[in-house]
C-alpha atoms as a PDB file:
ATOM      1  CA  UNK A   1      52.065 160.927 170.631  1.00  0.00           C
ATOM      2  CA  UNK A   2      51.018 160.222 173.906  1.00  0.00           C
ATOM      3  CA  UNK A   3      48.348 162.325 176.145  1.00  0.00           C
ATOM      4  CA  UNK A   4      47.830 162.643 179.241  1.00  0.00           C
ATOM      5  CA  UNK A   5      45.296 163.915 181.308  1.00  0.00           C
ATOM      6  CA  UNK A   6      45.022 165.241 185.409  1.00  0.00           C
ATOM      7  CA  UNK A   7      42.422 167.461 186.959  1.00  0.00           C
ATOM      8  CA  UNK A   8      44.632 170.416 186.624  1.00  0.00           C
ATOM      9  CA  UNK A   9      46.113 170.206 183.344  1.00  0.00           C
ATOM     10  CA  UNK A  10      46.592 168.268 179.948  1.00  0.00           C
ATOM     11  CA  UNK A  11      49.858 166.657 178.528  1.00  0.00           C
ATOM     12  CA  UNK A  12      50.957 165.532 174.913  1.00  0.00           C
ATOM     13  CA  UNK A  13      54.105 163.878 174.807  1.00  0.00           C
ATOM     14  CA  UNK A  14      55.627 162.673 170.828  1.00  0.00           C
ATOM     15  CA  UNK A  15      59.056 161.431 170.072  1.00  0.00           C
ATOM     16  CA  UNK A  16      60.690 163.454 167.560  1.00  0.00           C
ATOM     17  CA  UNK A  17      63.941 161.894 167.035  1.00  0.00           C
ATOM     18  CA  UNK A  18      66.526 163.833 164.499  1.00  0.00           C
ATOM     19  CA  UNK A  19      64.845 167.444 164.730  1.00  0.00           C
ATOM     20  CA  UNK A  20      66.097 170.229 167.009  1.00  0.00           C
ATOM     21  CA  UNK A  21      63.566 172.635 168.738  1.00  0.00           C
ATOM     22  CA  UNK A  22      63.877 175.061 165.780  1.00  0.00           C
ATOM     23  CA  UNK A  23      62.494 172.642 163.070  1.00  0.00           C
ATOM     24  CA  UNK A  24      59.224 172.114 165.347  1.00  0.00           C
ATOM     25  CA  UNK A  25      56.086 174.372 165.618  1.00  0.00           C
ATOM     26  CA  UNK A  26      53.558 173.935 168.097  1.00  0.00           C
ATOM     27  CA  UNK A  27      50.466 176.049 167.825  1.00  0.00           C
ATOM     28  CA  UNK A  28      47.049 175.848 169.920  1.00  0.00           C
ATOM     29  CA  UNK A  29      44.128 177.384 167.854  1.00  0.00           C
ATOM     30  CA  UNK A  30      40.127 176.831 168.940  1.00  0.00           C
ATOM     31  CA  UNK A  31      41.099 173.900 171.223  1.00  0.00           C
ATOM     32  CA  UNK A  32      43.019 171.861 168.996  1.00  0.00           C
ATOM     33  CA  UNK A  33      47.014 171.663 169.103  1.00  0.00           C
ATOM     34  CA  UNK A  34      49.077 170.820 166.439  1.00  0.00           C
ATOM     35  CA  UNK A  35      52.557 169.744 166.380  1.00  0.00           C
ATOM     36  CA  UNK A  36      54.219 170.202 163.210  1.00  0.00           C
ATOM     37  CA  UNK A  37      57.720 169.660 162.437  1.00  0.00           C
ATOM     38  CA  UNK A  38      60.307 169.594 158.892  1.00  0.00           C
ATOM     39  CA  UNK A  39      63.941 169.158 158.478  1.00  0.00           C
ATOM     40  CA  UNK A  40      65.658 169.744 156.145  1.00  0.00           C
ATOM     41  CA  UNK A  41      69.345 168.277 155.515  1.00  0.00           C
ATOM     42  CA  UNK A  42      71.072 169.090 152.577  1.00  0.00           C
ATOM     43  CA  UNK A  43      74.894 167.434 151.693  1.00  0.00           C
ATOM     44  CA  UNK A  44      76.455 168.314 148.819  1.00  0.00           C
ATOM     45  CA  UNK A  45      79.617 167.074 146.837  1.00  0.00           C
ATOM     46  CA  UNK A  46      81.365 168.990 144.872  1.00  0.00           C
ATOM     47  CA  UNK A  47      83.870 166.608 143.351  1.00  0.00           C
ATOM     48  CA  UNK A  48      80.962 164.308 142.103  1.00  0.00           C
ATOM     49  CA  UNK A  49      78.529 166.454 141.264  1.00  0.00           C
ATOM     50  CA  UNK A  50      76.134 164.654 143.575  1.00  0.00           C
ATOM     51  CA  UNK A  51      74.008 166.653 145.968  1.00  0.00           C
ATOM     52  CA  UNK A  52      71.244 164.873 148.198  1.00  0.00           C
ATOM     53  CA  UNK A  53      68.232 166.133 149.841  1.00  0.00           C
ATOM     54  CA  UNK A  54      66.243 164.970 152.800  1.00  0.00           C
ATOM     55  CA  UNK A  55      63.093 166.081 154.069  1.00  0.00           C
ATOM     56  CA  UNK A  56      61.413 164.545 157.056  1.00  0.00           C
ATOM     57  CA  UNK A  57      57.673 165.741 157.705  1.00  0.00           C
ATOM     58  CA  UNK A  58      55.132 165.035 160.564  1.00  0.00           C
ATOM     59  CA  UNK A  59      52.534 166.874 162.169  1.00  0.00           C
ATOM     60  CA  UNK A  60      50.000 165.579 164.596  1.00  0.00           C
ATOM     61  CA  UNK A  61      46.573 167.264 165.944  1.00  0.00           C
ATOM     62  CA  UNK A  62      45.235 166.868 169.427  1.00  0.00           C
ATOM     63  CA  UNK A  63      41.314 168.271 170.077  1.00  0.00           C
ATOM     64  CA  UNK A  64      41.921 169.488 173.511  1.00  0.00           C
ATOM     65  CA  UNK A  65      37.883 171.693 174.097  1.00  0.00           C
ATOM     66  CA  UNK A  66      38.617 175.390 175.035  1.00  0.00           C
ATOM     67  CA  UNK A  67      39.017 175.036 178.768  1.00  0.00           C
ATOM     68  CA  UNK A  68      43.120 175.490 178.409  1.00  0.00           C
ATOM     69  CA  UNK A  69      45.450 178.353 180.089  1.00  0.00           C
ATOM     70  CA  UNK A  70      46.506 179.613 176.726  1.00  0.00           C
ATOM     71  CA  UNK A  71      49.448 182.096 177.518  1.00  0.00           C
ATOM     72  CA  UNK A  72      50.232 178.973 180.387  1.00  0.00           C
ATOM     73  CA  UNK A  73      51.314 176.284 178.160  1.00  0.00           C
ATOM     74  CA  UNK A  74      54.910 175.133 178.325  1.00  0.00           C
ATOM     75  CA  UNK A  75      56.670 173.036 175.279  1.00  0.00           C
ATOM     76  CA  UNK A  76      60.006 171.880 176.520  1.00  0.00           C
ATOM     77  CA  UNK A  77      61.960 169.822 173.845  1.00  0.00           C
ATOM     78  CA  UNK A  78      64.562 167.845 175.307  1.00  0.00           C
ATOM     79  CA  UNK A  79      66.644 164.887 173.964  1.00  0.00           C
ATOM     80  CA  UNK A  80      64.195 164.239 170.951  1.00  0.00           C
ATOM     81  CA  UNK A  81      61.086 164.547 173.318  1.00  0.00           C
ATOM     82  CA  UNK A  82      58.141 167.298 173.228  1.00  0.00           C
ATOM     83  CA  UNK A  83      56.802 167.515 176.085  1.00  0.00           C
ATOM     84  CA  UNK A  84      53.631 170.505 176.059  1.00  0.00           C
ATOM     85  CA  UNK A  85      51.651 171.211 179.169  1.00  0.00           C
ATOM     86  CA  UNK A  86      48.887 172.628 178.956  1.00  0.00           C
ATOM     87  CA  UNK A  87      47.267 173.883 182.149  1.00  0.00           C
ATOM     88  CA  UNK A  88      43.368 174.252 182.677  1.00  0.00           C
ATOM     89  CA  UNK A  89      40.942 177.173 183.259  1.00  0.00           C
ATOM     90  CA  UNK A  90      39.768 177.439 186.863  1.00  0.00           C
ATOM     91  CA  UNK A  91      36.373 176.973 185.191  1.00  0.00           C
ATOM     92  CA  UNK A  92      37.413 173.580 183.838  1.00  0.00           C
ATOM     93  CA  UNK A  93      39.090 172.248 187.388  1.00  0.00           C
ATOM     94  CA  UNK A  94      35.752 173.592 188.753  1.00  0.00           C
ATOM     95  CA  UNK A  95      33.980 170.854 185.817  1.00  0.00           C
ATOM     96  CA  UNK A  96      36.106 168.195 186.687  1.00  0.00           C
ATOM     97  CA  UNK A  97      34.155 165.745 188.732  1.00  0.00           C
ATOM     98  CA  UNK A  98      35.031 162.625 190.610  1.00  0.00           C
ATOM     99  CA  UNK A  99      32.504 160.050 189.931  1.00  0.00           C
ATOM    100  CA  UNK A 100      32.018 157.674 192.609  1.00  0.00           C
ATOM    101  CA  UNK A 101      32.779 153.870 192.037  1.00  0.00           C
ATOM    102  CA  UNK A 102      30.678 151.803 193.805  1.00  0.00           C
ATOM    103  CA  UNK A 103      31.063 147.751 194.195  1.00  0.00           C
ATOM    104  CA  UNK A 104      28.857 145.557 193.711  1.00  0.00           C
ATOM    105  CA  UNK A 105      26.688 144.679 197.062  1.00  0.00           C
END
């Protein structure tokens, strides 16, 4: 996964090729976000007697701190791509400070 960071908000990006939005679970607890996701593909033939299972598992955790817009965060999932924003508190755009870069003289 890929994150991102801005003075207004946070972003985690992860490919998850071969799941659809309703195999994935995204869940922001204490700071930390996790993206978890399963599928589950079942074929089965009858003739042979053969029946196959797949399972594909990941889940990845991001330790974000508290300063996050809870009921603001958006998880779009779009052509195998998760893409959650997660927007910061005032108090944390407030925190965010430019530090100056200074060349040498």
């Amino acid at each position: 996964g890929e994150f991102s960071e801005t003075d207004k908000e946070m972003g985690v990006t992860a490919k998850i090729p071969g799941l659809d939005e309703n195999d994935i679970e995204v869940m922001l607890e204490d700071g930390v976000l996790t993206l978890r996701g399963e599928k589950k593909a079942e074929t089965e033939d009858k003739d042979r007697q053969f029946s196959e299972r797949y399972y594909g598992r990941f889940e990845r955790r991001f330790s974000l701190g508290r300063e996050v817009e809870d009921d603001k965060v958006a998880a779009p999932f779009k052509n195998g791509v998760l893409t959650v924003t997660l927007p910061k508190t005032k108090k944390a755009q407030a925190n965010a400070r430019r530090i100056a870069i200074n060349g040498n003289k």
